[in-house]
N, C-alpha and C. Protein backbone atom coordinates (compact mmCIF):
# COMPACT_ATOMS: atom_id res chain seq x y z
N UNK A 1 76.86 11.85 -27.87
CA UNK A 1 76.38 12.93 -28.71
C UNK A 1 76.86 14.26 -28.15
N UNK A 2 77.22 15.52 -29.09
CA UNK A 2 77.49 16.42 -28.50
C UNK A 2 77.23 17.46 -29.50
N UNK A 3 77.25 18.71 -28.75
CA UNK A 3 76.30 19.60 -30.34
C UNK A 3 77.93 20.46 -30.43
N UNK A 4 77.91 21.17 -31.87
CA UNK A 4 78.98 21.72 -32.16
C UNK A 4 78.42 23.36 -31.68
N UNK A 5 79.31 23.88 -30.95
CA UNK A 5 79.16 25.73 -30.25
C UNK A 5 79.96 26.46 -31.10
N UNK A 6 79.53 27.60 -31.66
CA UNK A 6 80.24 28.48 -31.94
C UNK A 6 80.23 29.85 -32.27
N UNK A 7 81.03 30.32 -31.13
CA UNK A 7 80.76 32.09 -30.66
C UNK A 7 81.28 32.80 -31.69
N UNK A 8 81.03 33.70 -32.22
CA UNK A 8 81.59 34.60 -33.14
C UNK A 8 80.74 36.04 -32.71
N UNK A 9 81.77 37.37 -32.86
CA UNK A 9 82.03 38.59 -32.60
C UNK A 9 82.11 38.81 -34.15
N UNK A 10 81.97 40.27 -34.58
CA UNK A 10 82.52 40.67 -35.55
C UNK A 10 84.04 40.97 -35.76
N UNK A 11 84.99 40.63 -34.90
CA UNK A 11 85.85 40.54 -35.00
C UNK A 11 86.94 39.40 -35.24
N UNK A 12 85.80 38.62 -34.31
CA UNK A 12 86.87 37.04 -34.59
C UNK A 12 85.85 35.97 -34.09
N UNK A 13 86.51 34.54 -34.28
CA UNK A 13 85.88 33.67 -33.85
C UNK A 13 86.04 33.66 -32.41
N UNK A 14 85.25 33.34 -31.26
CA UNK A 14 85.83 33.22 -29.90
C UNK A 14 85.71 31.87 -29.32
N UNK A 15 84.67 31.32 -29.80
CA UNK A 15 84.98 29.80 -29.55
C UNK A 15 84.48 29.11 -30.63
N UNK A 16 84.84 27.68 -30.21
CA UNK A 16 84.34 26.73 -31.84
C UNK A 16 84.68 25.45 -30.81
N UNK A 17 83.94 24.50 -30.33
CA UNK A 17 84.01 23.14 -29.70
C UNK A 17 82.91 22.11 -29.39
N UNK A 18 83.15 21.42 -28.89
CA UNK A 18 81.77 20.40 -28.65
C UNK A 18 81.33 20.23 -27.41
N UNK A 19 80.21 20.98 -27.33
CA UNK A 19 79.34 20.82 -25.66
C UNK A 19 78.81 19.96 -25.13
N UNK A 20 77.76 19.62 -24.38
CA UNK A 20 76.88 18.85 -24.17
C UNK A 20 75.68 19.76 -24.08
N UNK A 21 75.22 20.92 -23.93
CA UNK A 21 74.40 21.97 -23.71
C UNK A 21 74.86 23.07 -23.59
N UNK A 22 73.56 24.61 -24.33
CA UNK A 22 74.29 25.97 -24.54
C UNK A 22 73.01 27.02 -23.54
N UNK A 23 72.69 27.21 -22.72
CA UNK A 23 71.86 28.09 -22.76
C UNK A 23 72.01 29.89 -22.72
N UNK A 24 70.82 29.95 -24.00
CA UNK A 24 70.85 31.09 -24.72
C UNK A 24 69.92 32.18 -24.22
N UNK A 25 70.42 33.71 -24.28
CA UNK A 25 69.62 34.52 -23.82
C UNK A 25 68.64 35.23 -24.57
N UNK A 26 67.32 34.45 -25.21
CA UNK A 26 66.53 35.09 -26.33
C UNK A 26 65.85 36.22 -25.87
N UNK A 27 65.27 36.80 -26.85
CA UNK A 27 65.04 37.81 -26.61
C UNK A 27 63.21 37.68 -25.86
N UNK A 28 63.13 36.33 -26.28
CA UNK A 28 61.62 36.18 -25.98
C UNK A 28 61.51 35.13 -24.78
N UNK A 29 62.50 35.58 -24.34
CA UNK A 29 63.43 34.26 -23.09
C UNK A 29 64.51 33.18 -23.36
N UNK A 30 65.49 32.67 -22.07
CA UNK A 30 66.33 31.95 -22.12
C UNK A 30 65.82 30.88 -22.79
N UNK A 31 66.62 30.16 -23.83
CA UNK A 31 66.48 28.66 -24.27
C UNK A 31 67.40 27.53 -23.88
N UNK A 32 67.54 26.19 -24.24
CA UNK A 32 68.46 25.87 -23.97
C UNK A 32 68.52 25.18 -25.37
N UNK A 33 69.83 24.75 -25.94
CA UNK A 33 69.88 23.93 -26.85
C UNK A 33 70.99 22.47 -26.51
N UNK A 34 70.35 21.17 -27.15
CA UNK A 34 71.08 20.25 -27.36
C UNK A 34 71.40 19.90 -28.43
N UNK A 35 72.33 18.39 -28.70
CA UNK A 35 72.40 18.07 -30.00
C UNK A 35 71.08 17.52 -30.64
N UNK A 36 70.40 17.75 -31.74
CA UNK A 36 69.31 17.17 -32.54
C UNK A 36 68.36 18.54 -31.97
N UNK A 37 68.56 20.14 -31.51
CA UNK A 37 67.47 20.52 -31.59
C UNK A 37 67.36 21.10 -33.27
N UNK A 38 65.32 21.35 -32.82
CA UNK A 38 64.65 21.67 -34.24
C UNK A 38 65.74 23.14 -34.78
N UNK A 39 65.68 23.06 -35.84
CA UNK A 39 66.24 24.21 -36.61
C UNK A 39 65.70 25.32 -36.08
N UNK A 40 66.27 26.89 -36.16
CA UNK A 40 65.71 27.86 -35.15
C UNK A 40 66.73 29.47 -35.28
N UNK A 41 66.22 30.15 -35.64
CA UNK A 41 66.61 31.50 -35.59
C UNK A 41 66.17 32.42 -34.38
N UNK A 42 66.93 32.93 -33.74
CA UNK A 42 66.31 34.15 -32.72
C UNK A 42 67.33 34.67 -32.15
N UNK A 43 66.73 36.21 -32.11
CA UNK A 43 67.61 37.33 -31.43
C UNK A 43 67.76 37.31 -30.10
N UNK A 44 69.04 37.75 -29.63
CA UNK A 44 69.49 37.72 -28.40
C UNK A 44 69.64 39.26 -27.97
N UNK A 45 68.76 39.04 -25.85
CA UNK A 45 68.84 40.03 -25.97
C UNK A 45 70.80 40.06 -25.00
N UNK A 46 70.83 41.35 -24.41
CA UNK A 46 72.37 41.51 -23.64
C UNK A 46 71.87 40.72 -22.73
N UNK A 47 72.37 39.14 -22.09
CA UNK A 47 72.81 38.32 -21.13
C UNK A 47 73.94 37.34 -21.12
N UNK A 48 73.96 36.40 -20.14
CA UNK A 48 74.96 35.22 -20.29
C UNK A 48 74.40 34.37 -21.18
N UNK A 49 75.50 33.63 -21.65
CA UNK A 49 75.07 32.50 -22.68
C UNK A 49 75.82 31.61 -20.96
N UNK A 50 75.41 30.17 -20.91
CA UNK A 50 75.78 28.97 -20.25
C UNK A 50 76.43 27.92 -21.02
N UNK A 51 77.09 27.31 -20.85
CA UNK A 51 77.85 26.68 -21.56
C UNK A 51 77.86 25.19 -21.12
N UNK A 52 77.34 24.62 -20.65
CA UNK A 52 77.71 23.31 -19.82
C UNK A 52 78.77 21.75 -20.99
N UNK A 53 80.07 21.86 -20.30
CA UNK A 53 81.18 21.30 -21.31
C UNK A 53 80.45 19.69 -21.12
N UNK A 54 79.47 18.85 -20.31
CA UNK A 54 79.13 17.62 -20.24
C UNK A 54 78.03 17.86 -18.90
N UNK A 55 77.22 16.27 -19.23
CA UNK A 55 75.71 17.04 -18.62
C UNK A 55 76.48 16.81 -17.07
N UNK A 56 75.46 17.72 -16.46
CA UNK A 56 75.94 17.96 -15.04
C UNK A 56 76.69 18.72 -14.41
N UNK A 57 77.92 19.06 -15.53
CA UNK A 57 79.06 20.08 -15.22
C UNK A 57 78.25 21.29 -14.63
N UNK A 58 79.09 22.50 -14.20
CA UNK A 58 78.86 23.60 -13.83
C UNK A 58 79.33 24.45 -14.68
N UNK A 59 78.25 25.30 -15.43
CA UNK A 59 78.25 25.96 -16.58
C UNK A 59 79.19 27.50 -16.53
N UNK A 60 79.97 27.13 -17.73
CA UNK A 60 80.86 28.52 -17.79
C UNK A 60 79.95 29.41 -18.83
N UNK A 61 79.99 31.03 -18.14
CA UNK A 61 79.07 31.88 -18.79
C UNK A 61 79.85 32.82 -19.33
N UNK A 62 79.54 33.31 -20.60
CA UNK A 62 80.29 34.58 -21.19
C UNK A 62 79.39 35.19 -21.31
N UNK A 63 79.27 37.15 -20.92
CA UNK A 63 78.24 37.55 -20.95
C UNK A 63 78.39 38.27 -22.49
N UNK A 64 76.90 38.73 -23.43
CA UNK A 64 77.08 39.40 -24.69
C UNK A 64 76.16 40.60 -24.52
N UNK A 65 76.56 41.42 -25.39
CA UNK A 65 75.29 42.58 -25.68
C UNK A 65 74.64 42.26 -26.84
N UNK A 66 73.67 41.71 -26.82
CA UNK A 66 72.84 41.02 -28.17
C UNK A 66 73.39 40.42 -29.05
N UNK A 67 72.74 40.25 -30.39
CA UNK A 67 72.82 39.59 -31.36
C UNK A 67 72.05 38.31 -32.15
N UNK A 68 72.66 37.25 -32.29
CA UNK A 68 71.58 36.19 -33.02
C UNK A 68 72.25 34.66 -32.84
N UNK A 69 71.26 34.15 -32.78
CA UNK A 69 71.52 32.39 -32.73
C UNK A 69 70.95 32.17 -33.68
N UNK A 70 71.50 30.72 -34.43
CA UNK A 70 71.04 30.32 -35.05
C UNK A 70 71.55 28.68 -34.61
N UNK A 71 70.13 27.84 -34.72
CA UNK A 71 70.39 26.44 -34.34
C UNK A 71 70.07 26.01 -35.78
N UNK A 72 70.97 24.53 -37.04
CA UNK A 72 70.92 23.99 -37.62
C UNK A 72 70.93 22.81 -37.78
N UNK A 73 71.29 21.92 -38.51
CA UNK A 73 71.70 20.15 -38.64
C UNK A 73 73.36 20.30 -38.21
N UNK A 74 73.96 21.36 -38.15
CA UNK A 74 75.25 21.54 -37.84
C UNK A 74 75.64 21.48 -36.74
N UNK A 75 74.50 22.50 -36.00
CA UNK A 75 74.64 22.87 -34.15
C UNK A 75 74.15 24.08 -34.20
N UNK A 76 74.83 24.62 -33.21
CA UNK A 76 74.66 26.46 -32.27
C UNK A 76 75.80 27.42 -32.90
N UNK A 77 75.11 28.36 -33.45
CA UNK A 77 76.26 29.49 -33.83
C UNK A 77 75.40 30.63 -33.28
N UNK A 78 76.57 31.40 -32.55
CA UNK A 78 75.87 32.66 -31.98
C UNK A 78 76.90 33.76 -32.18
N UNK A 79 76.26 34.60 -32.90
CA UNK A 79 76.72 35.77 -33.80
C UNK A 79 76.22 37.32 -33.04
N UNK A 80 77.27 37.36 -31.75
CA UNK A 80 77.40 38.54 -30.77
C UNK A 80 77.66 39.80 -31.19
N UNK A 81 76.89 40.75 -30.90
CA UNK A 81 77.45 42.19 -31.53
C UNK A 81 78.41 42.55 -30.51
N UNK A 82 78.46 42.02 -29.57
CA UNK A 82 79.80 42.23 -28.47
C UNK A 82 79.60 41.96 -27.11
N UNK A 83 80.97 41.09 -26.80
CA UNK A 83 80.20 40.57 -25.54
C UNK A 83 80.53 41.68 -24.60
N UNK A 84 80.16 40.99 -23.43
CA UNK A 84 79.45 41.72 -22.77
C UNK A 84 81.10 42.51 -21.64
């Protein structure tokens, strides 16, 4: 199983692939998401997102200045007003 990631800027897409785990910087605290989480909207505040490419790996971080996640039946899309 693997959840589908995908970073988007208002400028472009920056990534689009299949993880094993994303952790997100909410605004009401870090989350983490896998494949099958509950459906879920929330604002991000400016931190790293974590990226872990398979469980166990050592997570690659891109940092953002806010914006929004949204978790679906699809996966993780996180819609950065600019990273960081």
């Amino acid at each position: 199983m693997a959840l589908n990631f995908e970073l988007v800027t208002p400028e472009r897409l920056v990534r689009s692939e299949e993880v094993y785990m994303v952790t997100v910087p909410g605004t009401e605290g870090d989350f983490g998401v896998l494949e099958g989480h509950s459906p879920m909207v929330s604002t991000l505040r400016a931190g790293e997102v974590a990226i872990y490419k398979t469980q166990g790996a050592a997570p690659e971080t891109i940092a953002l200045d806010g914006g929004v996640a949204e978790v679906s039946e699809k996966g993780l899309t996180i819609l950065a007003e600019k990273l960081g």
